[in-house]
N, C-alpha and C. Protein backbone atom coordinates (compact mmCIF):
# COMPACT_ATOMS: atom_id res chain seq x y z
N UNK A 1 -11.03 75.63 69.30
CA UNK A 1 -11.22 76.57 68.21
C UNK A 1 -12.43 76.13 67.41
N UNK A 2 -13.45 76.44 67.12
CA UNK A 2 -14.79 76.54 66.29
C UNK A 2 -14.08 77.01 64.56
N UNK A 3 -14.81 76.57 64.01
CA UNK A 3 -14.52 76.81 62.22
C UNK A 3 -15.05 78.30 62.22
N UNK A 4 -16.34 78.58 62.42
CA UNK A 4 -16.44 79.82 62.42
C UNK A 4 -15.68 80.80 62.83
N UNK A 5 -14.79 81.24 63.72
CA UNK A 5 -13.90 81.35 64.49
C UNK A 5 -12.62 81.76 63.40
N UNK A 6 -12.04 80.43 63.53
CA UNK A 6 -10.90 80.67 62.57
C UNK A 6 -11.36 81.03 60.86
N UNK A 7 -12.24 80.68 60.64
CA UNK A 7 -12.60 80.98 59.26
C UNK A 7 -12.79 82.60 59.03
N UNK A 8 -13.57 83.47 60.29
CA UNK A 8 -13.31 84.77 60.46
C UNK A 8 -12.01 85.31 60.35
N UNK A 9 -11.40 85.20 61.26
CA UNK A 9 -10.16 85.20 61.61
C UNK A 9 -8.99 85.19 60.51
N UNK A 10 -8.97 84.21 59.80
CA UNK A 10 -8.36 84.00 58.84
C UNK A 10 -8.80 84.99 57.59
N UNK A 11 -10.31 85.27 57.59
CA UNK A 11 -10.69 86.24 56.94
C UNK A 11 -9.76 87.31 56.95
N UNK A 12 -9.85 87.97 57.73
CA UNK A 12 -9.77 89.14 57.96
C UNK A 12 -7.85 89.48 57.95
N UNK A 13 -7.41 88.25 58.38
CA UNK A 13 -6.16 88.37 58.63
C UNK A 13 -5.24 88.02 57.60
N UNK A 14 -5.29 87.26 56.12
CA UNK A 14 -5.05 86.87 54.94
C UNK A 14 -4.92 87.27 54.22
N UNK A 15 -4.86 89.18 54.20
CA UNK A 15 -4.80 89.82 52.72
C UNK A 15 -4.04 89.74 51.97
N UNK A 16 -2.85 88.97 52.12
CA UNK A 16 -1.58 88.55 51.14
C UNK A 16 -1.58 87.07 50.75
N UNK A 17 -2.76 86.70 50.51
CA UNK A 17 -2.96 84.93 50.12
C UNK A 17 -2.57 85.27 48.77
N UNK A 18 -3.11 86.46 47.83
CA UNK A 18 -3.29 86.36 46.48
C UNK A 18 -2.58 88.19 46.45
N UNK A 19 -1.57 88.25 45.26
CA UNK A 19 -1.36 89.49 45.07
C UNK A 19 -2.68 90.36 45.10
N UNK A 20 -3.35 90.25 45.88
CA UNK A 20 -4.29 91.40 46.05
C UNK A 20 -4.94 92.31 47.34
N UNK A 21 -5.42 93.31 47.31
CA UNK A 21 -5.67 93.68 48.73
C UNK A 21 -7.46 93.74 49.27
N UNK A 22 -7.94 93.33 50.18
CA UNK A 22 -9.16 93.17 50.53
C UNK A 22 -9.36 94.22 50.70
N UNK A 23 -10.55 94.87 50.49
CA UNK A 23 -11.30 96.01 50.93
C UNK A 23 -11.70 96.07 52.18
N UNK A 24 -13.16 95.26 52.00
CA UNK A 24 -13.91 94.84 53.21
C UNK A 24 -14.19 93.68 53.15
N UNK A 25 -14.70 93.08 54.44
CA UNK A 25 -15.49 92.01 54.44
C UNK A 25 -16.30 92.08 55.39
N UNK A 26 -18.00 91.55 54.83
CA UNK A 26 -19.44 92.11 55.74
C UNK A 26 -20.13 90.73 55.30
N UNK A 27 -19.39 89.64 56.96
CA UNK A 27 -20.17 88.13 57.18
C UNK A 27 -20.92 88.01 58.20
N UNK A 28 -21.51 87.23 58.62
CA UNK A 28 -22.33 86.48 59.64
C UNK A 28 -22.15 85.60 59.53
N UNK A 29 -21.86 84.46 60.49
CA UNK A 29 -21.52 82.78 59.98
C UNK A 29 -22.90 82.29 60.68
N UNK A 30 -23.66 82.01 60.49
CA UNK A 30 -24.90 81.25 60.59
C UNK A 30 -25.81 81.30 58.78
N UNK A 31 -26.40 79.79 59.34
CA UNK A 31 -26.69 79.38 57.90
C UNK A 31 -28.20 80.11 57.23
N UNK A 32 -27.91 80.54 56.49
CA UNK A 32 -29.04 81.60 55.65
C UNK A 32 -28.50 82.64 55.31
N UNK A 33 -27.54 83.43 56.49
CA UNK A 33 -26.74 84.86 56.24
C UNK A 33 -26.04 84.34 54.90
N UNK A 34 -26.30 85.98 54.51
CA UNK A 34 -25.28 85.98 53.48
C UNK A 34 -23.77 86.63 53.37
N UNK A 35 -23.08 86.69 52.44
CA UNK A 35 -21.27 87.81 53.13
C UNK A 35 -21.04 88.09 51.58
N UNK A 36 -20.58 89.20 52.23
CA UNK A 36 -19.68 89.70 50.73
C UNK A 36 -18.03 89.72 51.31
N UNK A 37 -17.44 89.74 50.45
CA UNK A 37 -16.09 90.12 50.32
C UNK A 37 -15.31 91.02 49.23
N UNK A 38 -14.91 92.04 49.25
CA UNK A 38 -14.00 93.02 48.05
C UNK A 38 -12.75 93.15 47.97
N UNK A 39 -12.03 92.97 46.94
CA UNK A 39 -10.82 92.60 46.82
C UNK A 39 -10.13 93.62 45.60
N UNK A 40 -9.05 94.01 46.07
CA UNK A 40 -8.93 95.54 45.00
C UNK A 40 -7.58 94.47 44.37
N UNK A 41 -7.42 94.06 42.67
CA UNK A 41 -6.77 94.00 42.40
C UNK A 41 -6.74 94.33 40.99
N UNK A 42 -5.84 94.60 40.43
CA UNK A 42 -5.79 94.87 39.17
C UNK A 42 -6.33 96.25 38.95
N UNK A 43 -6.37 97.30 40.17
CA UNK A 43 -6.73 98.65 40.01
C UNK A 43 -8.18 98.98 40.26
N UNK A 44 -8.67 97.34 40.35
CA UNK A 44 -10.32 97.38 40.15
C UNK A 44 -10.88 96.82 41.36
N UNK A 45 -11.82 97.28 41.70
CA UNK A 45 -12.71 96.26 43.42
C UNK A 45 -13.34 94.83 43.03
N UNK A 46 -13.37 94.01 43.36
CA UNK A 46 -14.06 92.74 42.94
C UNK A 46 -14.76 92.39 44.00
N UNK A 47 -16.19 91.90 43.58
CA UNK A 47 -17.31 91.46 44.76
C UNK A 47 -17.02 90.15 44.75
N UNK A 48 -17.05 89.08 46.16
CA UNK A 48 -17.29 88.10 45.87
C UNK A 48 -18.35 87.99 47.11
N UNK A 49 -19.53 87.35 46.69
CA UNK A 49 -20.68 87.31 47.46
C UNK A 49 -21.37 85.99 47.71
N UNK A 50 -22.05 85.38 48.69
CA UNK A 50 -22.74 84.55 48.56
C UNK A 50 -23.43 84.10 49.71
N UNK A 51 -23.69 82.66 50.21
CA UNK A 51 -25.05 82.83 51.46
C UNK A 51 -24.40 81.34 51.94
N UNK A 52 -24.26 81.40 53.00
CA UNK A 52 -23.87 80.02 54.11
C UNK A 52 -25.13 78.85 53.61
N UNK A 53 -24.67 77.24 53.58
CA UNK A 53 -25.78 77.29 53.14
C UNK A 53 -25.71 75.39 53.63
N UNK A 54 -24.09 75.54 54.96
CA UNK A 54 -24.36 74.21 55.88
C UNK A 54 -22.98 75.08 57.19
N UNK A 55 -23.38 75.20 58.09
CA UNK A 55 -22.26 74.98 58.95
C UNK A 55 -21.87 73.79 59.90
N UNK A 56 -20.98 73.18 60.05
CA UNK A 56 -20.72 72.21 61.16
C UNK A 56 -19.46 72.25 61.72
N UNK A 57 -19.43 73.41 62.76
CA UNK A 57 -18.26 73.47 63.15
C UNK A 57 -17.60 72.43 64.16
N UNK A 58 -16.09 71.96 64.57
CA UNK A 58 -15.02 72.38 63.41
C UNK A 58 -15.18 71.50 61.82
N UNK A 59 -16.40 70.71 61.59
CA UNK A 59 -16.05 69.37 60.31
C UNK A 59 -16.21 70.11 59.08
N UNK A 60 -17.18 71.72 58.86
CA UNK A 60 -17.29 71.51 57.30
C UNK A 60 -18.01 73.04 57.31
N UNK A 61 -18.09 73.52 56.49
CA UNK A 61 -18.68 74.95 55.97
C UNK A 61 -18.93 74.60 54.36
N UNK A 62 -20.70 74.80 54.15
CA UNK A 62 -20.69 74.88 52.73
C UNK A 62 -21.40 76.16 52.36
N UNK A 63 -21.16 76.91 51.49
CA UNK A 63 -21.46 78.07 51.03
C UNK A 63 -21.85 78.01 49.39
N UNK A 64 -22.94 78.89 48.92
CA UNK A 64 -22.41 79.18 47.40
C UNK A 64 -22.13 80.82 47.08
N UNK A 65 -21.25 80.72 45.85
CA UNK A 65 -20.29 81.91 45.66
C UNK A 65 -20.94 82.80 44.47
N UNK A 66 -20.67 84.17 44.25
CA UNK A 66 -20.78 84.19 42.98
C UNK A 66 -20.15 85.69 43.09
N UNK A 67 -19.00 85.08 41.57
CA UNK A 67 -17.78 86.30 41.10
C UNK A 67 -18.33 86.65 39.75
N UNK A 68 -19.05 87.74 39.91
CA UNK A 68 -19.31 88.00 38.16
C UNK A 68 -18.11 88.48 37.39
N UNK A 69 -16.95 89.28 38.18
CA UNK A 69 -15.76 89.15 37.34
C UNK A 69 -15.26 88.47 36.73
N UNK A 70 -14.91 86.94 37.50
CA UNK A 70 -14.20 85.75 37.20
C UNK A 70 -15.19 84.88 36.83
N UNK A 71 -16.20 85.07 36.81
CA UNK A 71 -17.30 83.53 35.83
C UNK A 71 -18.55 83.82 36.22
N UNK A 72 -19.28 83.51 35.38
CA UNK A 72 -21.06 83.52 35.53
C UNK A 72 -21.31 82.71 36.29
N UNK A 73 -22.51 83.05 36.69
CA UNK A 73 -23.78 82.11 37.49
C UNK A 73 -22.85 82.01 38.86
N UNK A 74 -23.48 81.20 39.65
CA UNK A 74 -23.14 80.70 40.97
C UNK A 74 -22.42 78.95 41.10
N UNK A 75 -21.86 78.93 42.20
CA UNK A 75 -21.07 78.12 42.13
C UNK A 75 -21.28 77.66 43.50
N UNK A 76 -21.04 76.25 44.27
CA UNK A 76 -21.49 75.55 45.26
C UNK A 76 -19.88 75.04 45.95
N UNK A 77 -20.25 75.18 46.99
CA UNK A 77 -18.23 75.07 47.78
C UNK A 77 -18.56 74.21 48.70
N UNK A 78 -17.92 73.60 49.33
CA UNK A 78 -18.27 72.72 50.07
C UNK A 78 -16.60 72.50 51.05
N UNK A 79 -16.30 72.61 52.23
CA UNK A 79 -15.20 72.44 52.67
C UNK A 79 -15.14 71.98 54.03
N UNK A 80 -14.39 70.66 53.86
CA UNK A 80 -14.81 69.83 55.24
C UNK A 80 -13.07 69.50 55.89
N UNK A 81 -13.28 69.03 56.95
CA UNK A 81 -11.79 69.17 57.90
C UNK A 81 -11.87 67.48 58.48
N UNK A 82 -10.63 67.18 58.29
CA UNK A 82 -10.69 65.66 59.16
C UNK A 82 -9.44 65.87 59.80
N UNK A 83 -9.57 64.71 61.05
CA UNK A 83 -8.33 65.08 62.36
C UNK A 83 -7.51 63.95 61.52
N UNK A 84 -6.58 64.23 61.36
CA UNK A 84 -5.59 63.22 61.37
C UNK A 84 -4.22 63.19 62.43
N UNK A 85 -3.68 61.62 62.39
CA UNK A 85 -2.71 61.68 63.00
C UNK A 85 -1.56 63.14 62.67
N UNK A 86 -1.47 63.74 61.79
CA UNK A 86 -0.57 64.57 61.83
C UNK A 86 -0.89 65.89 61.94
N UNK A 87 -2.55 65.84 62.09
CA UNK A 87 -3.34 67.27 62.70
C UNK A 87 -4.60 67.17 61.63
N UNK A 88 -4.66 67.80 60.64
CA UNK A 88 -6.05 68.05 59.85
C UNK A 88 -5.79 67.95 58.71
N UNK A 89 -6.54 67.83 57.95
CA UNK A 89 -6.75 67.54 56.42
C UNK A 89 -8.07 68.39 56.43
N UNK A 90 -8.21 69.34 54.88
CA UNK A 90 -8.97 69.74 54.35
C UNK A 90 -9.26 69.30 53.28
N UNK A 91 -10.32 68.93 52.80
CA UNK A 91 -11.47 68.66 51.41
C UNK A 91 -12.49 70.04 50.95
N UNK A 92 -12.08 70.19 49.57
CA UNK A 92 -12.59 71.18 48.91
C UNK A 92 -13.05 70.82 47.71
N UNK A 93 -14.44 71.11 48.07
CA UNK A 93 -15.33 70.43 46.70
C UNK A 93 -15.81 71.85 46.30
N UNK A 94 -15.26 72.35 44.80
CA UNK A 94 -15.96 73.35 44.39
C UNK A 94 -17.05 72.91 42.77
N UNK A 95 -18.36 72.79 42.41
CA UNK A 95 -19.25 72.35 41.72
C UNK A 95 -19.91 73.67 41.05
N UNK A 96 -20.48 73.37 39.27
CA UNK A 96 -20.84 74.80 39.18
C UNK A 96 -20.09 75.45 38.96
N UNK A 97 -19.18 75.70 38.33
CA UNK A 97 -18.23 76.44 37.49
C UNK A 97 -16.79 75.09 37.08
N UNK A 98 -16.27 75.37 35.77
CA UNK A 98 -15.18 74.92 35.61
C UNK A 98 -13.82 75.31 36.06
N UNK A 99 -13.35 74.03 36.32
CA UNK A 99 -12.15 73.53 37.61
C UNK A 99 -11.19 74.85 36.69
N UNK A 100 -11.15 74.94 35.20
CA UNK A 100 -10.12 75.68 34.60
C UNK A 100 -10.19 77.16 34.93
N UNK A 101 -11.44 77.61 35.58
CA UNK A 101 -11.56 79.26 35.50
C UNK A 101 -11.15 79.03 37.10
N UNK A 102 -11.30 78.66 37.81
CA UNK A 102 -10.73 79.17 39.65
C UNK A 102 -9.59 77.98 39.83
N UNK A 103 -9.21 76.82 39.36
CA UNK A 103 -8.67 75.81 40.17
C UNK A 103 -7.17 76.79 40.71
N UNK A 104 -6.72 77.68 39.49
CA UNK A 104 -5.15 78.01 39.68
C UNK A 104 -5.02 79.38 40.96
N UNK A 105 -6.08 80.12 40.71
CA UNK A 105 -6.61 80.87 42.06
C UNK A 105 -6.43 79.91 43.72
N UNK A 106 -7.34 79.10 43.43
CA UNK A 106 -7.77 78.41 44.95
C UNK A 106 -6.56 77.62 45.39
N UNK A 107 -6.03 76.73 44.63
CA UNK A 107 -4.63 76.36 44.86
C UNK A 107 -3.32 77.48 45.29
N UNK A 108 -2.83 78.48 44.93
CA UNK A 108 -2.36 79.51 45.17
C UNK A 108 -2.78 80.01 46.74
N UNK A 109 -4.09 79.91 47.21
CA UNK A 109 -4.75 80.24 47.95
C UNK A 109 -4.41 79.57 49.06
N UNK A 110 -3.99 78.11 49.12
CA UNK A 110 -4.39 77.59 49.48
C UNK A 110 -2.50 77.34 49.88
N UNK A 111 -1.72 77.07 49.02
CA UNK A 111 -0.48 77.03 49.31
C UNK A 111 -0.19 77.71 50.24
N UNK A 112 -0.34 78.87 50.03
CA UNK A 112 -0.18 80.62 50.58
C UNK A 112 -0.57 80.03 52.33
N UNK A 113 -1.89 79.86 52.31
CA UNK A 113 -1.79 79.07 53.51
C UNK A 113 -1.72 78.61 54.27
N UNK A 114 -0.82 77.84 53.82
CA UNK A 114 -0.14 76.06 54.87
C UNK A 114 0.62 77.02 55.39
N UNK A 115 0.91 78.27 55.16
CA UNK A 115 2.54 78.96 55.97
C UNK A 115 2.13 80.06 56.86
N UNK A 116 0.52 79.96 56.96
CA UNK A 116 0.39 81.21 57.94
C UNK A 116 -0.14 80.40 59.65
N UNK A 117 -0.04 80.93 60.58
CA UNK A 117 -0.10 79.87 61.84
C UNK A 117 -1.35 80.06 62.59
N UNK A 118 -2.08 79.21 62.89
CA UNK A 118 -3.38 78.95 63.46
C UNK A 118 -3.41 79.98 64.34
N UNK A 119 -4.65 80.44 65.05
CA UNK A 119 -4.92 81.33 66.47
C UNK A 119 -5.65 80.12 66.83
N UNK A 120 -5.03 79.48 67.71
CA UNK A 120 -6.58 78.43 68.83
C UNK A 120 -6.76 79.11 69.96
């Protein structure tokens, strides 16, 4: 399985991570492309947009984001995978915005998750 791969995949297939429903999503996973994503919640569409900006599949995808709904300016993500004896571990470095405006989002996100089952 390639990160790009499941990171699509998971895209597309995740619309119940967060009480909300995805619109669309319009990516390319190579580094320079950029992707949007729209997310209808609260009655309203939300853009979240930004530009690939390291791939190394399966170890790491770094991207930067930017939600003008949920916070100004742009923000730098960084998300890397290690094998462990009990399968994988993920690291999520998000920089460029405060941990207090997304941490309770991405965690939620992220719980939601651990309970949906890989495609390899």
């Amino acid at each position: 399985m390639t990160l790009g791969r499941s990171l699509t995949k998971c895209s597309y297939g995740c619309s119940s991570v967060l009480p909300i429903r995805l619109c669309g999503i319009d990516q390319k996973l190579t580094v320079g492309d950029r992707y949007s994503i729209v997310e209808k919640a609260d009655g309203r569409e939300i853009d979240h947009y930004g530009e690939y900006t390291a791939i190394d599949p399966p170890h790491s995808l770094a991207f930067w984001l930017e939600v003008p709904v949920h916070f100004e300016g742009r923000t730098d993500i960084v998300v890397s995978f290690l094998t462990t004896s009990e399968g994988c571990e993920m690291n999520f470095v998000q920089t460029g915005v405060d941990a207090s405006v997304v941490e309770k989002n991405w965690r939620t996100m992220f719980q939601n998750l651990a309970g949906v089952p890989l495609r390899m």
